[in-house]
Protein backbone atom coordinates (compact mmCIF):
# COMPACT_ATOMS: atom_id res chain seq x y z
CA UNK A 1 101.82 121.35 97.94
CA UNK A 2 99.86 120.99 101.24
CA UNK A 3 102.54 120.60 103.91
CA UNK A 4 100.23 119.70 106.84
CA UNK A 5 100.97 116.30 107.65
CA UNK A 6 97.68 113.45 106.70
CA UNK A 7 95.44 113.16 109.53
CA UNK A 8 95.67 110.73 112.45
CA UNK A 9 93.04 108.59 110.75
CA UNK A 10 95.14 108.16 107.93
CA UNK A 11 98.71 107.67 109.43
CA UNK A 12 96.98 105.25 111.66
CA UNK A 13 95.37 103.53 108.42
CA UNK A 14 98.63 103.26 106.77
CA UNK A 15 100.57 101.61 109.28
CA UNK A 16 97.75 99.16 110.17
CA UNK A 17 97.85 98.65 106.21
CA UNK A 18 102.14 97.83 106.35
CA UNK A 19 101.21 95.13 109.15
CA UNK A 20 98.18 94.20 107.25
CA UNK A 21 100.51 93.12 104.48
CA UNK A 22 103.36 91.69 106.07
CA UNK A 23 100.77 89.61 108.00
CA UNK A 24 98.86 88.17 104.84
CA UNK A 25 102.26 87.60 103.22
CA UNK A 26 102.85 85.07 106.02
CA UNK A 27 100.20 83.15 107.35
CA UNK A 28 100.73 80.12 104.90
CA UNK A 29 104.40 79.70 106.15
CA UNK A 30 103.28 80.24 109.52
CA UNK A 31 100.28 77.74 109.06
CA UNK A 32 102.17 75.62 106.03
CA UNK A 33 102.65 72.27 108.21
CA UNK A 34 98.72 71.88 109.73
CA UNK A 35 97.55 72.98 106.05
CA UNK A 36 100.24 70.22 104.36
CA UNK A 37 98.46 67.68 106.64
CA UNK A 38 95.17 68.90 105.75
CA UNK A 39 95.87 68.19 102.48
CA UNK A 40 97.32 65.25 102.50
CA UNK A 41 101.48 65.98 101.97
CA UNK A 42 103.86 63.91 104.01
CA UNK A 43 105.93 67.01 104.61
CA UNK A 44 105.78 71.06 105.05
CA UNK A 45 108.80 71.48 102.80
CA UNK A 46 106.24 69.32 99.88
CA UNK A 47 103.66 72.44 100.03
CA UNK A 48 106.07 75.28 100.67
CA UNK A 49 106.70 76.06 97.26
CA UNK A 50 102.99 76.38 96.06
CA UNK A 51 103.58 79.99 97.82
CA UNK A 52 105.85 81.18 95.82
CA UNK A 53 103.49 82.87 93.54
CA UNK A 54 102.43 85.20 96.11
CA UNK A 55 106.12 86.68 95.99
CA UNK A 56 106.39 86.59 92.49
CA UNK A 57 103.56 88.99 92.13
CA UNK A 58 104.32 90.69 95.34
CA UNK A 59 107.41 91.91 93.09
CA UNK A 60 106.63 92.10 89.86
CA UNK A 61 103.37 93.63 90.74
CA UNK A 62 105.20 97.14 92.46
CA UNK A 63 105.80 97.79 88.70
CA UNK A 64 102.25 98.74 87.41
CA UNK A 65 100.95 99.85 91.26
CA UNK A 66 103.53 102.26 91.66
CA UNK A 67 102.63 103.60 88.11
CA UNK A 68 99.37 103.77 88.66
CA UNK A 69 99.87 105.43 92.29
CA UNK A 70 101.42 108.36 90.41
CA UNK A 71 99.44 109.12 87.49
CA UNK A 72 96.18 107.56 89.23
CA UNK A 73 96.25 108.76 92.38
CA UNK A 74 97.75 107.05 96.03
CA UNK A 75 93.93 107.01 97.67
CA UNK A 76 92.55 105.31 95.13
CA UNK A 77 95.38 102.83 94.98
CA UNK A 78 95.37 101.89 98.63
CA UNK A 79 91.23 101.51 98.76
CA UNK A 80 92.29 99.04 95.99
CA UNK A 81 94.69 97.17 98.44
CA UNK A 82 92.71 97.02 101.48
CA UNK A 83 89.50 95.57 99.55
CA UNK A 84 91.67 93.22 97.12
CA UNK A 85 93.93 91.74 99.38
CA UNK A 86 90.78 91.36 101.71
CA UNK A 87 88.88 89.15 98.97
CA UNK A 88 91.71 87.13 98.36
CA UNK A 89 92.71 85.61 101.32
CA UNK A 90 89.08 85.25 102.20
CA UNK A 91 88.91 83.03 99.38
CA UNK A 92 92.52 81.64 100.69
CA UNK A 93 90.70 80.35 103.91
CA UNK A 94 87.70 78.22 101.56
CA UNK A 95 90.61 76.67 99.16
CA UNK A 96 90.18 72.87 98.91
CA UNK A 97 93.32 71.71 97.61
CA UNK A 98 97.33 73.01 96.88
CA UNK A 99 96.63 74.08 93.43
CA UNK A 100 93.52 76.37 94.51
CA UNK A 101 95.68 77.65 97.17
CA UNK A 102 98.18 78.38 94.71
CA UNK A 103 96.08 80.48 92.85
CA UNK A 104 94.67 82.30 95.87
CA UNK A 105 97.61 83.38 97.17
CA UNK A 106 98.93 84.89 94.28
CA UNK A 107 96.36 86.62 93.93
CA UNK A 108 96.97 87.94 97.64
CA UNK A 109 100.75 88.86 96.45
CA UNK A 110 99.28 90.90 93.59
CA UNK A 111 97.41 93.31 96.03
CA UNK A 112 99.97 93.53 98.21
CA UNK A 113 102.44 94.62 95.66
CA UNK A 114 100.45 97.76 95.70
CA UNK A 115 101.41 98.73 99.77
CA UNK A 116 104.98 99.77 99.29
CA UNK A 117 105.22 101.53 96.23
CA UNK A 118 102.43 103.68 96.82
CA UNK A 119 101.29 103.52 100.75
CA UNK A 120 104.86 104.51 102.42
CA UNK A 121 104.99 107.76 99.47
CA UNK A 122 101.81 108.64 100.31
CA UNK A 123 102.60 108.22 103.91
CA UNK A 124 105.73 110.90 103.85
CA UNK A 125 104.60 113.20 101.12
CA UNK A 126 103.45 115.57 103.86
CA UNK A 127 105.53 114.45 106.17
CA UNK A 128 108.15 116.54 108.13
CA UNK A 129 110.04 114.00 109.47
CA UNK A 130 110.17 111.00 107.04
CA UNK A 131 113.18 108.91 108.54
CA UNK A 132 110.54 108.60 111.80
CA UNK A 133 107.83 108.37 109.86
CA UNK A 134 109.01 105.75 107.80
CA UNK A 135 110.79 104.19 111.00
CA UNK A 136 107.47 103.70 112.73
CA UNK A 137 105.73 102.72 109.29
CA UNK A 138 108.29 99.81 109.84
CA UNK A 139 107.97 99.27 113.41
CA UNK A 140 103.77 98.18 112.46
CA UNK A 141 104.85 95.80 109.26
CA UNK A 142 107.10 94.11 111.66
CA UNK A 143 104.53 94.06 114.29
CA UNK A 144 102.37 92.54 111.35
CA UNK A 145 105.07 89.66 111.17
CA UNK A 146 105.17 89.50 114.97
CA UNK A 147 101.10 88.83 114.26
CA UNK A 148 101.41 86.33 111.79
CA UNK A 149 103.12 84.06 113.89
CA UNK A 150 101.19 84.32 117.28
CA UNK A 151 97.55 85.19 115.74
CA UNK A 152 98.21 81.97 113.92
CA UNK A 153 99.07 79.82 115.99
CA UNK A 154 96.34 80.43 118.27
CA UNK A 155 93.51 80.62 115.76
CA UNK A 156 94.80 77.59 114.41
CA UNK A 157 94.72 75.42 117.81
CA UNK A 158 91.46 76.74 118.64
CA UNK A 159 89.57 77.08 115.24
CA UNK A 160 91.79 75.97 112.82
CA UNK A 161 94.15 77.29 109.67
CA UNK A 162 90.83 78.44 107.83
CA UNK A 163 90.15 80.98 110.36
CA UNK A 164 93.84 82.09 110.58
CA UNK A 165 93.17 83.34 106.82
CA UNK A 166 89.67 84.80 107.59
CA UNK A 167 89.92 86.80 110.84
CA UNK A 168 92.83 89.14 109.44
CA UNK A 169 90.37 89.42 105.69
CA UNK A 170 87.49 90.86 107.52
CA UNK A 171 89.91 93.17 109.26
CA UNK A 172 91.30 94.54 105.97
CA UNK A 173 88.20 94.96 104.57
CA UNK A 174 87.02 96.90 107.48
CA UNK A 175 90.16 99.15 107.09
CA UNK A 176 89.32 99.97 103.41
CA UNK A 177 85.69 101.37 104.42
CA UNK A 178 87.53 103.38 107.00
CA UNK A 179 90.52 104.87 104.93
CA UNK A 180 87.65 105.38 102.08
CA UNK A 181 86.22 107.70 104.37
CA UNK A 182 88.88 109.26 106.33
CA UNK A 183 91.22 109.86 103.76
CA UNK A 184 90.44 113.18 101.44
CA UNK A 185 90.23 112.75 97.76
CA UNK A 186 93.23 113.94 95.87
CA UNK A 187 92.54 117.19 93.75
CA UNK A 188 95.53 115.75 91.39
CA UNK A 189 97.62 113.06 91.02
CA UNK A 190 101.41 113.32 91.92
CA UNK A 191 103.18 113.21 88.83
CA UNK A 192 100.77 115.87 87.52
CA UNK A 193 101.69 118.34 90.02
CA UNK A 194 103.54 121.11 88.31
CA UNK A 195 106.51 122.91 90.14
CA UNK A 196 110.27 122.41 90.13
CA UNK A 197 111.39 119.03 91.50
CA UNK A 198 112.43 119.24 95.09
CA UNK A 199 115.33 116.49 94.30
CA UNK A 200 117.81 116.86 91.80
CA UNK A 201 121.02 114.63 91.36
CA UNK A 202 123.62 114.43 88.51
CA UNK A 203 122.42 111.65 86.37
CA UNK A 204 126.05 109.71 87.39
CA UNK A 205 125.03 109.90 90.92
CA UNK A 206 121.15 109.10 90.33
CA UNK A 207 122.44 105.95 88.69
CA UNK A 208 124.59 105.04 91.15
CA UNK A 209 122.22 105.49 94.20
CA UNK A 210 119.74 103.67 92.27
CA UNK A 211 122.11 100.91 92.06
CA UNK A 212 122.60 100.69 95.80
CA UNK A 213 119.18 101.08 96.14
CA UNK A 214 118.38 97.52 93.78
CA UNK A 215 121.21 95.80 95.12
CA UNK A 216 121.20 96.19 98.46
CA UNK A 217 117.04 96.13 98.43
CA UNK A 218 117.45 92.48 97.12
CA UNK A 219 120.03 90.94 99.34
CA UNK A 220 117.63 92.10 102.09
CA UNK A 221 114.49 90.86 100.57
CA UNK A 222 116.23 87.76 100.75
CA UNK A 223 117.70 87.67 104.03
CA UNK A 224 114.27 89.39 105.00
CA UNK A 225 111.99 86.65 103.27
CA UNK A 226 114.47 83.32 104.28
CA UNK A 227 114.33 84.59 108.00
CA UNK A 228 110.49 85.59 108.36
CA UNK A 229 109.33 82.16 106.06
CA UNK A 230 111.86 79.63 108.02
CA UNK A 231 112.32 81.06 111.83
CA UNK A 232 109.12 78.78 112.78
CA UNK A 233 110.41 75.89 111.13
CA UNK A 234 113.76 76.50 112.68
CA UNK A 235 112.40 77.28 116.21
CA UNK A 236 110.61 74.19 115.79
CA UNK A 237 113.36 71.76 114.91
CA UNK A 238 115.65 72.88 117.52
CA UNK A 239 113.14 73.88 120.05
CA UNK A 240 112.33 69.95 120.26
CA UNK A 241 111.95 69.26 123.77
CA UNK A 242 112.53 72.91 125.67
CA UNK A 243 108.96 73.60 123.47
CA UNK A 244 107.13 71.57 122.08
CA UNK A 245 103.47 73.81 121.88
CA UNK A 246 103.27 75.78 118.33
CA UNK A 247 101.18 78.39 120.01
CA UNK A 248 103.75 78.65 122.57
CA UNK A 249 106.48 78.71 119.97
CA UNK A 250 104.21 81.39 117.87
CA UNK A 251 104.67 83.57 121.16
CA UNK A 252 108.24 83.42 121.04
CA UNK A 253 108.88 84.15 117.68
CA UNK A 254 106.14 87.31 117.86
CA UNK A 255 108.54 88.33 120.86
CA UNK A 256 111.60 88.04 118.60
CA UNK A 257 109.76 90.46 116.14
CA UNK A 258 108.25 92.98 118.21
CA UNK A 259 110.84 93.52 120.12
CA UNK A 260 113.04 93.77 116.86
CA UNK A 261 110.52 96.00 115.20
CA UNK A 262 111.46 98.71 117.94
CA UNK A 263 114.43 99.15 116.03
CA UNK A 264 113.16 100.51 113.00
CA UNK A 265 111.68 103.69 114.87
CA UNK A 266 115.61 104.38 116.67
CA UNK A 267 117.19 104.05 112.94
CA UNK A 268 113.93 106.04 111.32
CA UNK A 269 114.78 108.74 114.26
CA UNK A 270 118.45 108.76 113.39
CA UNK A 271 118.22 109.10 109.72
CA UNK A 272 116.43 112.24 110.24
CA UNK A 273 119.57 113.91 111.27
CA UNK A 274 122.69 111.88 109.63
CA UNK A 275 124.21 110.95 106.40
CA UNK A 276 122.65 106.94 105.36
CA UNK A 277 126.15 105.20 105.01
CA UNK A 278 127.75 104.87 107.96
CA UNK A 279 124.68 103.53 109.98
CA UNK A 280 123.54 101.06 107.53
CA UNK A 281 126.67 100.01 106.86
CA UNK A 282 127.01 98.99 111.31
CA UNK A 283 124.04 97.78 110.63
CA UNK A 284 124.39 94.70 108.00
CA UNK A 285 127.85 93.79 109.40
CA UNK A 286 126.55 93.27 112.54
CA UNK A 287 124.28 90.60 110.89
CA UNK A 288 127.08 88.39 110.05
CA UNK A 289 128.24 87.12 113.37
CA UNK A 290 124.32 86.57 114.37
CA UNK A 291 123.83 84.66 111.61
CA UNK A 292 127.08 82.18 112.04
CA UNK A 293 126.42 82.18 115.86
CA UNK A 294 122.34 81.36 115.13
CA UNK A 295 123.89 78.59 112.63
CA UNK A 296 125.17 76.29 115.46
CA UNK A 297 122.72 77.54 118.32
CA UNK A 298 119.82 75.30 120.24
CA UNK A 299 117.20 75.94 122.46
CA UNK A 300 117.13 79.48 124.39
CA UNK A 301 120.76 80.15 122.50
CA UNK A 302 119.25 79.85 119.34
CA UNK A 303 116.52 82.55 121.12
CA UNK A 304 119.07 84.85 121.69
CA UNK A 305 120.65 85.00 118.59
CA UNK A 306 117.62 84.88 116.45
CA UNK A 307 116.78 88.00 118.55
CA UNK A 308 120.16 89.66 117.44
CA UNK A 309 119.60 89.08 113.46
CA UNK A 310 116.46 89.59 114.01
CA UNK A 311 116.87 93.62 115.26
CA UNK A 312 119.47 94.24 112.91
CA UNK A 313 117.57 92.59 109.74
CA UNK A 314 114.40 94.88 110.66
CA UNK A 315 117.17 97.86 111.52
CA UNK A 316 118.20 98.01 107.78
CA UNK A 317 114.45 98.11 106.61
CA UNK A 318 113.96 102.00 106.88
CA UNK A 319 117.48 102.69 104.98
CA UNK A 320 115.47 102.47 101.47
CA UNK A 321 112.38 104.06 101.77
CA UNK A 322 114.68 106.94 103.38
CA UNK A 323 116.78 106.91 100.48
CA UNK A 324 113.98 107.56 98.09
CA UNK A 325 112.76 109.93 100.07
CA UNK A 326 116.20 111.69 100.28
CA UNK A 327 117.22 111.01 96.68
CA UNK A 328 113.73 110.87 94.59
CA UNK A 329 111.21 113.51 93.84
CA UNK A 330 107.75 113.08 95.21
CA UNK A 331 106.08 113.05 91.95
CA UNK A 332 108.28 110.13 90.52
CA UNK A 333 108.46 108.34 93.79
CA UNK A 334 105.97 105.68 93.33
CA UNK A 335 107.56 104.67 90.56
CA UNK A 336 111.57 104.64 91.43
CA UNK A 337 109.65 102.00 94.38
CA UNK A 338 107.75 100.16 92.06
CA UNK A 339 110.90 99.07 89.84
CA UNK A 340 113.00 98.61 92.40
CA UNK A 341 110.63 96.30 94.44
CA UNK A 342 109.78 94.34 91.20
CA UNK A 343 113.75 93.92 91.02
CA UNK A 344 114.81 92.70 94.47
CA UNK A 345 111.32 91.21 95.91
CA UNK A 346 111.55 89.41 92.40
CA UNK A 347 114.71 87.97 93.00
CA UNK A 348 113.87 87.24 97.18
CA UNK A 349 110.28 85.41 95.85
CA UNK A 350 113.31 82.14 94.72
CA UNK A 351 114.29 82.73 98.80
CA UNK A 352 110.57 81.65 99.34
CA UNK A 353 111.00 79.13 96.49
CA UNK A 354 113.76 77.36 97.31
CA UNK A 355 113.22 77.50 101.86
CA UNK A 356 111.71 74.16 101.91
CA UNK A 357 113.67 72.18 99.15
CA UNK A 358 116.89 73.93 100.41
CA UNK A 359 116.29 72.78 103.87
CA UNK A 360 115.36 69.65 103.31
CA UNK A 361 118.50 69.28 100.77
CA UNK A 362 121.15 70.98 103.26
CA UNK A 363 119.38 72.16 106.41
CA UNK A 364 119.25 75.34 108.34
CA UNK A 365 122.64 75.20 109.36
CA UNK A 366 124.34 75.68 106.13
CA UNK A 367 122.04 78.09 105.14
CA UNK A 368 121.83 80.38 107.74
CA UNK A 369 126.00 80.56 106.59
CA UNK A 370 124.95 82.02 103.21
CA UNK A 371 122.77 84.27 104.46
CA UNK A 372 125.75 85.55 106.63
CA UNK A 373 127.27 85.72 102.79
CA UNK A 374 124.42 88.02 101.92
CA UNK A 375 125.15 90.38 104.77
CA UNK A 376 128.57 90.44 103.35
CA UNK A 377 127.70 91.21 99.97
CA UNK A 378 125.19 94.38 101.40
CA UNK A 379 127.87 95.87 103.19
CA UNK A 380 130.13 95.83 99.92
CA UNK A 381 127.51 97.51 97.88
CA UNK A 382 126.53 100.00 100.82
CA UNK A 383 130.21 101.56 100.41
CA UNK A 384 129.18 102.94 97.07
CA UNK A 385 126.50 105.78 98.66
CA UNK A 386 127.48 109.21 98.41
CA UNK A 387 129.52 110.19 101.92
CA UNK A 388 128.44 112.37 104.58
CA UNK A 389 129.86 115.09 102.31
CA UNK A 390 128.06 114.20 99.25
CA UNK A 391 124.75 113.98 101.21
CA UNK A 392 125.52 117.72 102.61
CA UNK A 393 126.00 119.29 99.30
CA UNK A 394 122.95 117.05 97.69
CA UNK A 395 120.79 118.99 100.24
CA UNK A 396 122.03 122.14 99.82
């Protein structure tokens, strides 16, 4: 295989398509309470769960589009995402009613199920340094979330929520023409490559990375999903009279996430050149005393220690893709992502299910406790990766 690393064009491409999808993932929570009005629904927690479809499919969805990025080809998979989830949020922005909304944004999860599985492989196939590559591959779909708040808020108090689905469609459709051109057409597709696998575990040690790998990929999705979906609710409720404008309030949460985002491109770096347990395991139990202190916080404190969960929930994002990078052969790759993303975005889609009913029933405060109780859990299940040792004699 071709060692040369893609083009600029196409690195570029693929990180614009990670922000791309974070970004479509979110503008209904970030819009949900204007749209609710719209609509006629006393409440934003009413609507909320007419999203969940998007999340279902964003999972279950990584199944068949990581298949078909192996045996069909990555390219032609990712032309596929840019023009799809293009379409379908276009047709987002013209819905009339919850139901058609419904529909539409499932639709946009089942395109963007294709990004993970088979843009970050194709992404660090070549790639000589995949823990940075991957790190700044993270460092855009955060900047995506960062987007989805602020670009949002403004194009909703100058145009309104239609436009806030629009503006970002045209954009991804754009991109598709682009990487359509710019990236070369595959001669095969990966899992027809012939050659000796570059990976090779003992099938007791395959099973039980793959186990951290589900496990761990869920309680993050979760912690991940509650976080990203409810911050601007939060922020809002206990923002009430420091800030009171949502575009202001947009800007402060896209500050939270950009400057969190940064993270991903230290841990990326890092991974490059030491074993994966230790520093994810710093990593999720430093979550748990943000979350508890972000439980009780107001105002700027609440800033501050949305700030802190916020860097170390976007710090263990890299840790997976790196591990099936480290522990999966390229050809199967797309795959191994696809199964486990159907497993633990699956499972996170009830996170997105269950936000506004589950704040409305208890409220943030006892939440944000249990998702200190998922940090918990990850750090439990993190113990069970192969040591620094292990990792050493794996690569040898």
């Amino acid at each position: 295989m071709n060692t040369q690393d893609h083009s600029l064009s196409v690195r570029l491409l693929l990180n614009i398509g990670h922000g791309l999808d974070h970004m479509f993932l979110l503008i209904f929570a970030a819009a949900v309470g204007v749209i609710a009005s719209d609509f006629g629904f006393q409440s934003w927690e009413d609507l909320m769960p007419y999203g969940v479809g998007a999340f279902i499919l964003f999972g279950l969805g990584s199944i068949p589009s990581g298949r078909l990025g192996d045996l069909w080809g990555r390219r032609r998979m990712m032309i596929v995402f840019f023009v799809g989830i293009g379409f379908s949020t276009l047709l987002t922005a013209l819905t009339q009613n919850a139901w058609q909304m419904a529909i539409t944004l499932t639709l946009v999860g089942a395109f963007a199920s294709i990004y993970h599985p088979v843009g970050i492989p194709l992404l660090v196939q070549k790639s000589a340094n995949p823990g940075l590559a991957i790190g700044v591959n993270g460092l855009a779909g955060n900047l995506g979330v960062a987007l989805a708040a602020m670009l949002t808020g403004f194009l909703i108090k100058w145009i309104g929520w239609r436009a806030a689905f629009a503006v970002p469609a045209v954009l991804s459709l754009l991109c598709g023409v682009w990487f359509a051109f710019a990236c070369p057409v595959e001669t095969e597709a990966p899992a027809k490559r012939k050659g000796a696998a570059k990976v090779t575990l003992t099938p007791a040690m395959l099973a039980r990375v793959l186990a951290v790998m589900t496990v761990s990929a869920a309680t993050g999705s979760v912690l991940f999903n509650f976080t990203t979906n409810g911050n601007g609710q939060l922020m809002s409720e206990r923002f009430q009279g420091v800030v009171s404008d949502p575009a202001l309030l947009g800007i402060l949460l896209a500050i939270i996430y950009a400057v969190a985002s940064l993270m991903q491109v230290a841990v990326g770096k890092l991974l490059d050149h030491f074993a994966v347990r230790p520093i994810f395991l710093g990593i999720v139990l430093l979550q748990i005393p943000l979350f508890v202190l972000s439980a009780y916080a107001q105002g700027w404190w609440l800033f501050a220690s949305l700030l802190g969960v916020m860097i170390f929930i976007f710090g263990a994002v890299p840790f997976i893709d790196v591990m099936i990078v480290r522990y999966v052969d390229d050809r199967s790759r797309s795959r191994v992502a696809g199964i486990r993303l159907a497993v633990s975005l699956g499972i996170s889609s009830f996170a997105v299910w269950l936000l506004g009913p589950a704040v409305k029933g208890l409220g943030f405060e006892t939440l944000l406790l249990v998702m200190a109780g998922f940090s918990a859990c990850t750090a439990f299940v993190v113990l069970w990766l192969p040591s620094e040792t292990n990792e050493a004699s794996l690569k040898a």
